[in-house]
PDB file of N, CA and C in Angstrom:
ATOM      1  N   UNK A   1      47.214  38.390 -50.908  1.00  0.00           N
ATOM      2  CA  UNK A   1      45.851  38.855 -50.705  1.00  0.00           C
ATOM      3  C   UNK A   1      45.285  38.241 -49.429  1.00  0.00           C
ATOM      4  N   UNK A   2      44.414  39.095 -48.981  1.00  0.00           N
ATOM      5  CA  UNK A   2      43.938  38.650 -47.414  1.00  0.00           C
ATOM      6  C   UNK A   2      42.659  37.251 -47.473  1.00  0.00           C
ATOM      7  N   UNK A   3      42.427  36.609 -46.917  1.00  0.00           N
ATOM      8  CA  UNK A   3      41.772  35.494 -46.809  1.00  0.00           C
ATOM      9  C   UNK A   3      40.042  36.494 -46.295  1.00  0.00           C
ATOM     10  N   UNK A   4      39.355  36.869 -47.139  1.00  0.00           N
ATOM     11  CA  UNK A   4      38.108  37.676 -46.756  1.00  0.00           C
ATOM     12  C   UNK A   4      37.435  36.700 -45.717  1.00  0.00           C
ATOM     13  N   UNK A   5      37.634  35.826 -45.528  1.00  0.00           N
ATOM     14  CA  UNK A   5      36.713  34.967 -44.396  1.00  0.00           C
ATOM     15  C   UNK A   5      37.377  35.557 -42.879  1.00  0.00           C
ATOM     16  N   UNK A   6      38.206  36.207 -42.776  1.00  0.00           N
ATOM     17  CA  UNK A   6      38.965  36.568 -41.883  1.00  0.00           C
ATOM     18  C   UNK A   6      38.229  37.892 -41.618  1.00  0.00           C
ATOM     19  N   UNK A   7      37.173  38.782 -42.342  1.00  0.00           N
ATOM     20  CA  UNK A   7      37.190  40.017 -42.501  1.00  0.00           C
ATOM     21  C   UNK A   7      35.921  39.878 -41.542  1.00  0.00           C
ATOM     22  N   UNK A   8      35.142  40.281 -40.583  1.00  0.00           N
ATOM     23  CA  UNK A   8      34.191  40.040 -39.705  1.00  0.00           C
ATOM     24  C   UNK A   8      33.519  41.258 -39.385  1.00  0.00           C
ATOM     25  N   UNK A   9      31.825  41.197 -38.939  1.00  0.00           N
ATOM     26  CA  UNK A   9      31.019  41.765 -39.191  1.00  0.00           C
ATOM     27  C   UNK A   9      31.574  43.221 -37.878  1.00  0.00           C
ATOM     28  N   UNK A  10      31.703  44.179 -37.776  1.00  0.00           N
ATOM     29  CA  UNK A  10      31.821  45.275 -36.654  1.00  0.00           C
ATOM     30  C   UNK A  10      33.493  44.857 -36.438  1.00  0.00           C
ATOM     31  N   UNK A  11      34.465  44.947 -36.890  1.00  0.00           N
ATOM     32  CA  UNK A  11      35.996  44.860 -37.360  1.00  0.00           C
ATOM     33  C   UNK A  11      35.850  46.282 -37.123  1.00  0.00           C
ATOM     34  N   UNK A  12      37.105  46.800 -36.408  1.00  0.00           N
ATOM     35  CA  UNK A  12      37.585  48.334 -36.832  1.00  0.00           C
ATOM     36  C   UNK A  12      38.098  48.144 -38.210  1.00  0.00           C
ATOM     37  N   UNK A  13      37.914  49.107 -39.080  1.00  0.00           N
ATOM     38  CA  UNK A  13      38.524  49.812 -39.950  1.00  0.00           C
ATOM     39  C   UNK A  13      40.537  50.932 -39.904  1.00  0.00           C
ATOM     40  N   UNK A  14      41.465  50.435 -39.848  1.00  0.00           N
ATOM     41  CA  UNK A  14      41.625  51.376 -39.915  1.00  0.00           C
ATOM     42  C   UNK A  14      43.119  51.787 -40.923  1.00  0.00           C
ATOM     43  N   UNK A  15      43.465  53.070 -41.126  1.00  0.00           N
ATOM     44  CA  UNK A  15      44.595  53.181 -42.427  1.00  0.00           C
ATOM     45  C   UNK A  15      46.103  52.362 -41.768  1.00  0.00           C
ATOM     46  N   UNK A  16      46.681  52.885 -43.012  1.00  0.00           N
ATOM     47  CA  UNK A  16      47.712  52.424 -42.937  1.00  0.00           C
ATOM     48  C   UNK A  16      49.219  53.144 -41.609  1.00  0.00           C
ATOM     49  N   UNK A  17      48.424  54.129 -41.058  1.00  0.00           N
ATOM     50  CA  UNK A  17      49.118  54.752 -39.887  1.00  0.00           C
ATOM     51  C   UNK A  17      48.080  54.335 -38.241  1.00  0.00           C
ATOM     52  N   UNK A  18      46.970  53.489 -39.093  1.00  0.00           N
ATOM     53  CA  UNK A  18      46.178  53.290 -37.759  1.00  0.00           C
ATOM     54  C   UNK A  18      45.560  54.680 -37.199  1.00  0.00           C
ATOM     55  N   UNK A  19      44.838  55.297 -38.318  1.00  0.00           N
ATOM     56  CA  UNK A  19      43.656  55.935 -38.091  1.00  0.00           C
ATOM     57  C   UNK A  19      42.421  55.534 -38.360  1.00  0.00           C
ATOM     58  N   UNK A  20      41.250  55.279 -37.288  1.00  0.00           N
ATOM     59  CA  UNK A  20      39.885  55.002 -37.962  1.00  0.00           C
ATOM     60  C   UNK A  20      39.200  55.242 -38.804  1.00  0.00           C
ATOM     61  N   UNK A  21      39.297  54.160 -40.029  1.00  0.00           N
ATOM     62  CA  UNK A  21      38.230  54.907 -40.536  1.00  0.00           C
ATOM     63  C   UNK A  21      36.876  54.428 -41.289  1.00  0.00           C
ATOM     64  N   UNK A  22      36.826  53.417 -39.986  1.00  0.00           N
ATOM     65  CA  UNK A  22      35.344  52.833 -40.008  1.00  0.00           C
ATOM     66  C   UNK A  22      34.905  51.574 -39.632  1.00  0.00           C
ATOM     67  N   UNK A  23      33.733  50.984 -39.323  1.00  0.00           N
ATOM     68  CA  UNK A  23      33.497  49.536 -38.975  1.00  0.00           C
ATOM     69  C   UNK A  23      33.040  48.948 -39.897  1.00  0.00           C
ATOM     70  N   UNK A  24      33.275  47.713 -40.043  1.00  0.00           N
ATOM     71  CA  UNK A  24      32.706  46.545 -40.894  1.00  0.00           C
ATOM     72  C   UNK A  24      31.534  46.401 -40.741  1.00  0.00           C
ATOM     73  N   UNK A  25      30.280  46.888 -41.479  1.00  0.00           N
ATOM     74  CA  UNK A  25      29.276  46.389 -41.597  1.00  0.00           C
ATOM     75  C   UNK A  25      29.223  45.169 -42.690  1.00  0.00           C
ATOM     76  N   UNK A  26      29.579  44.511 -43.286  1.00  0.00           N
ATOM     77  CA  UNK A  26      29.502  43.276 -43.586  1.00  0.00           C
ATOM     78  C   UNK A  26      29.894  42.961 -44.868  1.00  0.00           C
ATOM     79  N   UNK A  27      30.679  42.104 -45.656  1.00  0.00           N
ATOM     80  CA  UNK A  27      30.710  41.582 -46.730  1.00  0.00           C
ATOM     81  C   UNK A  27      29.844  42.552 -48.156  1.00  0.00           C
ATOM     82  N   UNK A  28      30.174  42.814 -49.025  1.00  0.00           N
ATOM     83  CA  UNK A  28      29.359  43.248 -50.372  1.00  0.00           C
ATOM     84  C   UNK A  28      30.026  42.747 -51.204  1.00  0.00           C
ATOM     85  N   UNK A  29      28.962  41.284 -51.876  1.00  0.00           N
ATOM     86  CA  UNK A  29      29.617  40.388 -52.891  1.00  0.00           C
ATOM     87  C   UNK A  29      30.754  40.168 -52.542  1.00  0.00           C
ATOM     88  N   UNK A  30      31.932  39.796 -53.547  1.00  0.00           N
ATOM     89  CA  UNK A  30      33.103  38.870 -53.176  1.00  0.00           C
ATOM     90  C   UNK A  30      34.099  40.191 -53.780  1.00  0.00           C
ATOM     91  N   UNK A  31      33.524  41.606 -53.550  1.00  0.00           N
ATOM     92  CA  UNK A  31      35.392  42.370 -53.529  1.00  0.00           C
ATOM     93  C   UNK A  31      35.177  43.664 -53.060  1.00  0.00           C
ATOM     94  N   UNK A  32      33.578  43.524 -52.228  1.00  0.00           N
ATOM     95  CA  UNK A  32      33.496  45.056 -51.569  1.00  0.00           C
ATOM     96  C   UNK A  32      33.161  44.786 -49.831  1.00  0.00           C
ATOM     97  N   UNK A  33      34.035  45.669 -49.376  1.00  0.00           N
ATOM     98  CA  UNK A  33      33.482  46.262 -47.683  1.00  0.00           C
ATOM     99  C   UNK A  33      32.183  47.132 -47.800  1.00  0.00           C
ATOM    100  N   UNK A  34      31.580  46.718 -46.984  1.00  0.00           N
ATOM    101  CA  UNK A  34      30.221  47.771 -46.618  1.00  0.00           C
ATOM    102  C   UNK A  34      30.863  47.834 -45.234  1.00  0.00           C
ATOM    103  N   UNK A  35      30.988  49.800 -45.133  1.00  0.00           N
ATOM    104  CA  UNK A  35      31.206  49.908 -43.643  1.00  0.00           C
ATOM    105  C   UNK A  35      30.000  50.408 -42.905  1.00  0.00           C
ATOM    106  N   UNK A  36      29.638  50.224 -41.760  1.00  0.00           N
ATOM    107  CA  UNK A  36      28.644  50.698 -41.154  1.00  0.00           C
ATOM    108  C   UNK A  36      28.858  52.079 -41.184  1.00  0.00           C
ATOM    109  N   UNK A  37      26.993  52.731 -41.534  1.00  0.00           N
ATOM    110  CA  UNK A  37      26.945  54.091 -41.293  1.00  0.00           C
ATOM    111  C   UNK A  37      26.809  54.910 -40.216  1.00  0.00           C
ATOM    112  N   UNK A  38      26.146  54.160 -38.965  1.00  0.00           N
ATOM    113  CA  UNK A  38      26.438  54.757 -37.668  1.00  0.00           C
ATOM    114  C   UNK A  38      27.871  54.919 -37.173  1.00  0.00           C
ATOM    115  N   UNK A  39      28.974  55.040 -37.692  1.00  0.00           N
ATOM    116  CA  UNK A  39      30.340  54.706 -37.507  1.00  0.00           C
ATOM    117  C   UNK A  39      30.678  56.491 -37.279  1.00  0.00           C
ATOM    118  N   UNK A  40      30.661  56.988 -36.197  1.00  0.00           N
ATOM    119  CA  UNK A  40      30.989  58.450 -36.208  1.00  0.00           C
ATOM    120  C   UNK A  40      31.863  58.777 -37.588  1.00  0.00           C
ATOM    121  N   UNK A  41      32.773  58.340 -37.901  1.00  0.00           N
ATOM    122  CA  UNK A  41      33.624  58.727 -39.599  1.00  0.00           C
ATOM    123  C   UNK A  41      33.402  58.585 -40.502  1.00  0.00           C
ATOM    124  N   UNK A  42      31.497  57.922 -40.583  1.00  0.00           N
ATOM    125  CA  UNK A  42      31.210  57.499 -41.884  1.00  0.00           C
ATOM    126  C   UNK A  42      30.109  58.589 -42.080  1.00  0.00           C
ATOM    127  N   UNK A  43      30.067  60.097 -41.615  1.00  0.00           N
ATOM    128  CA  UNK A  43      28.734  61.066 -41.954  1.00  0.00           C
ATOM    129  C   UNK A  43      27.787  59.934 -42.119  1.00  0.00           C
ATOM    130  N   UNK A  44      27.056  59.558 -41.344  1.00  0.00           N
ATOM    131  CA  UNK A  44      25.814  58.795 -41.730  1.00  0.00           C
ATOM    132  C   UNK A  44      25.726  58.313 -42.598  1.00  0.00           C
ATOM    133  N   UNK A  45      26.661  57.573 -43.660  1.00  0.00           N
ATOM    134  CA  UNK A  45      26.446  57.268 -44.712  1.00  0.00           C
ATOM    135  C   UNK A  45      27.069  55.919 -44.708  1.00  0.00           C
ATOM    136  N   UNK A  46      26.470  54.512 -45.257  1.00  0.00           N
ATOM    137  CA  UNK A  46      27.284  53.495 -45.923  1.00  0.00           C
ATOM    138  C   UNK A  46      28.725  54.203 -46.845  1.00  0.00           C
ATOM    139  N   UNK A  47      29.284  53.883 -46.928  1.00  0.00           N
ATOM    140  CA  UNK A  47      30.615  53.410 -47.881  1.00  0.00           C
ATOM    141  C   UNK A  47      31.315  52.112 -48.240  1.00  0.00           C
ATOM    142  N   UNK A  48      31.598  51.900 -49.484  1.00  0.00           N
ATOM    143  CA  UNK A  48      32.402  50.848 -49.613  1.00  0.00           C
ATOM    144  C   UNK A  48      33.449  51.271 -50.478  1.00  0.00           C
ATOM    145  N   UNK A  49      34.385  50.027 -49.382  1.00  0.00           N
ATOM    146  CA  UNK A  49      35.919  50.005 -50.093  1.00  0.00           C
ATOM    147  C   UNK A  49      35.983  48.813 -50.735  1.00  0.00           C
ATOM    148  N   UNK A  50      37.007  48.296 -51.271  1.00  0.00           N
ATOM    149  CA  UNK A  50      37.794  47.249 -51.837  1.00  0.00           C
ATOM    150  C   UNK A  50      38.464  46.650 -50.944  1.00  0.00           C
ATOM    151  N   UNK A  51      38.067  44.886 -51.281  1.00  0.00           N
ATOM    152  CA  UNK A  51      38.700  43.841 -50.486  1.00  0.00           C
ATOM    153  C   UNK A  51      40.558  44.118 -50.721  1.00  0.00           C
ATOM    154  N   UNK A  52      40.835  44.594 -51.865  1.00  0.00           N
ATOM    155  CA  UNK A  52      41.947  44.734 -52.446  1.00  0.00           C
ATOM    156  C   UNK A  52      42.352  45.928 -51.722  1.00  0.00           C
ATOM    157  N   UNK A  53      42.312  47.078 -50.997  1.00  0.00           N
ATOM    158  CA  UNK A  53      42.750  47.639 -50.189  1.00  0.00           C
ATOM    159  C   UNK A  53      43.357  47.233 -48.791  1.00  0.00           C
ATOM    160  N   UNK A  54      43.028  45.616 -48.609  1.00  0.00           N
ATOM    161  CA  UNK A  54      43.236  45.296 -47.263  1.00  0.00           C
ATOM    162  C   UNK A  54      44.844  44.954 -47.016  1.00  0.00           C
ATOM    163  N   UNK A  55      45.910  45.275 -46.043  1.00  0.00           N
ATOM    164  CA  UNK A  55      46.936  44.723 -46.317  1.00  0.00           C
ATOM    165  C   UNK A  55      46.829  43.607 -45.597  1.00  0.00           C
ATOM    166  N   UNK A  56      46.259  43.981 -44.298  1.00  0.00           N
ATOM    167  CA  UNK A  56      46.324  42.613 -43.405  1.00  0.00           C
ATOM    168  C   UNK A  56      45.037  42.471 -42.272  1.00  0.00           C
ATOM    169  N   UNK A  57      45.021  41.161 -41.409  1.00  0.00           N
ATOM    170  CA  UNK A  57      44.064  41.123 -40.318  1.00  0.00           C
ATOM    171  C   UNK A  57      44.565  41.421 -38.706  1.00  0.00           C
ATOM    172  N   UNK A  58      44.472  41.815 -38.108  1.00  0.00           N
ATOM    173  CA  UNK A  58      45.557  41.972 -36.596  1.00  0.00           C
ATOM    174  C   UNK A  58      44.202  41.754 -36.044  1.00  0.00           C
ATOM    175  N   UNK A  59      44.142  40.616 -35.334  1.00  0.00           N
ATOM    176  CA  UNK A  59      42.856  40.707 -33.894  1.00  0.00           C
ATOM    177  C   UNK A  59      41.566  41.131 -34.718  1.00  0.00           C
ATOM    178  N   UNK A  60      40.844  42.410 -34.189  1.00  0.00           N
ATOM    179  CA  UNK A  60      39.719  42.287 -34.284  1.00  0.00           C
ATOM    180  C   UNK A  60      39.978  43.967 -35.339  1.00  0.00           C
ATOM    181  N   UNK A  61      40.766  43.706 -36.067  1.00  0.00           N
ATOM    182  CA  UNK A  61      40.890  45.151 -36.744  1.00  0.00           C
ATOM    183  C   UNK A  61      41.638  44.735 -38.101  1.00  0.00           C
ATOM    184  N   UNK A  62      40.997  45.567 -39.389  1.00  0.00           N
ATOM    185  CA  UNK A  62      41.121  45.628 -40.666  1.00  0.00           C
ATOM    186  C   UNK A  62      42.226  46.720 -40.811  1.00  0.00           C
ATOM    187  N   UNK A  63      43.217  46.538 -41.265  1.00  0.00           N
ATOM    188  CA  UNK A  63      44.133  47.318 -41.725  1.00  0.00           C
ATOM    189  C   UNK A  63      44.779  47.392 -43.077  1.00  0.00           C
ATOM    190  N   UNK A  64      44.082  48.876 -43.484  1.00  0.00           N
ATOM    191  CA  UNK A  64      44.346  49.040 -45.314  1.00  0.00           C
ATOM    192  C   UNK A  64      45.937  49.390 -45.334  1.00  0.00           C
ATOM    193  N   UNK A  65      46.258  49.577 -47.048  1.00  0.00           N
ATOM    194  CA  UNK A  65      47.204  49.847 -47.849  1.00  0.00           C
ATOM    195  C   UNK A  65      47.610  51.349 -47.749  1.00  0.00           C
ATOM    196  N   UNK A  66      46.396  51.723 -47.577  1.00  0.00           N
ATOM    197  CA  UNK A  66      45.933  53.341 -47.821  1.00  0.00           C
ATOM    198  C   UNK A  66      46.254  54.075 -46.800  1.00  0.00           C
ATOM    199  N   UNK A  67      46.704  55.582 -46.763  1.00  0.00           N
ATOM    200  CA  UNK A  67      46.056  56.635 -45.737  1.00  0.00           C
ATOM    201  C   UNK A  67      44.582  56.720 -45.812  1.00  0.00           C
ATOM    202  N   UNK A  68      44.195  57.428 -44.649  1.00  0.00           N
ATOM    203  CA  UNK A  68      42.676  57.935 -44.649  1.00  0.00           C
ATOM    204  C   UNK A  68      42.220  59.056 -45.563  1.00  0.00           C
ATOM    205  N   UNK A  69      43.212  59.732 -45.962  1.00  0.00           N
ATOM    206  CA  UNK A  69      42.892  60.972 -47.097  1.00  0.00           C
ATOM    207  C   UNK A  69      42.385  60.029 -48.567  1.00  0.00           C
ATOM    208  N   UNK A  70      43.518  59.054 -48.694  1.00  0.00           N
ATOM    209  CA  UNK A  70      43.153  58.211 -49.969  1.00  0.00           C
ATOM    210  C   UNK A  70      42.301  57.552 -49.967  1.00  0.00           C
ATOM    211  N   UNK A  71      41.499  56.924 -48.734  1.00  0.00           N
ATOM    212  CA  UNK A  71      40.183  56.086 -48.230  1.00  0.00           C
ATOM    213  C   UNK A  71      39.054  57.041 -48.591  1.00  0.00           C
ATOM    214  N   UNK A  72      39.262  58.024 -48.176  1.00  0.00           N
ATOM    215  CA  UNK A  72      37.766  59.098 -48.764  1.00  0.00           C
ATOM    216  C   UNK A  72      37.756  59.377 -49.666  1.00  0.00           C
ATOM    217  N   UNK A  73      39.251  59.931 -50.225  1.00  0.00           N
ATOM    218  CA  UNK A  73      38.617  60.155 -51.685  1.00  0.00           C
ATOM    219  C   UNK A  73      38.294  59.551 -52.296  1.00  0.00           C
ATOM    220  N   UNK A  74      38.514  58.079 -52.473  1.00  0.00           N
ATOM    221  CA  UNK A  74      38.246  57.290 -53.461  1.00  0.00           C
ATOM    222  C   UNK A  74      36.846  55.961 -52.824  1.00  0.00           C
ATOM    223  N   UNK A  75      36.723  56.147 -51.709  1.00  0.00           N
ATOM    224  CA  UNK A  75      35.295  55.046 -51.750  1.00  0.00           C
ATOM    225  C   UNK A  75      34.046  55.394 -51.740  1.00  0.00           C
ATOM    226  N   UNK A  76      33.232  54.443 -52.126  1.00  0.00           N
ATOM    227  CA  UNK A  76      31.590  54.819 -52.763  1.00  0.00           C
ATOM    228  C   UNK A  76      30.817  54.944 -51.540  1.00  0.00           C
ATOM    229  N   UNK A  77      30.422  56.026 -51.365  1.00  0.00           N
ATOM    230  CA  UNK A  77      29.576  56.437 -50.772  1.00  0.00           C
ATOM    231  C   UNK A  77      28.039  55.951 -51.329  1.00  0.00           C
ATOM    232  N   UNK A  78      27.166  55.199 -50.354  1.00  0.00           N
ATOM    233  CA  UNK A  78      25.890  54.307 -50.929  1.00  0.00           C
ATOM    234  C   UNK A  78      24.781  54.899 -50.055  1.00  0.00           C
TER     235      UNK A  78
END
């Protein structure tokens, strides 16, 4: 599991082929991403994923488990 202190505020988002799909707007409690909604891929909307989606940290970019098809369907739109 990834060390969430590693996970930082405006981080790219992106899948597991390295498609965007979103910025880190900041920490939610201790097992959710809030991604920023100005994020052109986020329709104006907050979303959150799961800390548990993360596989790893590279530099200044979050890289999930997931494709981006499986990232939308399944995170909460807020």
């Amino acid at each position: 599991m990834v060390d969430k202190s590693e996970i930082k505020e405006h981080a790219e988002v992106v899948d597991n082929n390295g498609n965007i799909v979103g910025v880190v707007d900041h920490l939610e409690g201790d097992h959710e991403i809030k991604l920023a909604k100005n994020a052109p891929e986020s329709g104006g909307q907050h979303h959150l994923i799961p800390i548990s989606w993360v596989d790893r940290i590279e530099e200044n970019q979050v890289v999930l488990s997931k494709s981006i098809s499986e990232v939308e369907q399944n995170w909460k739109a807020i």
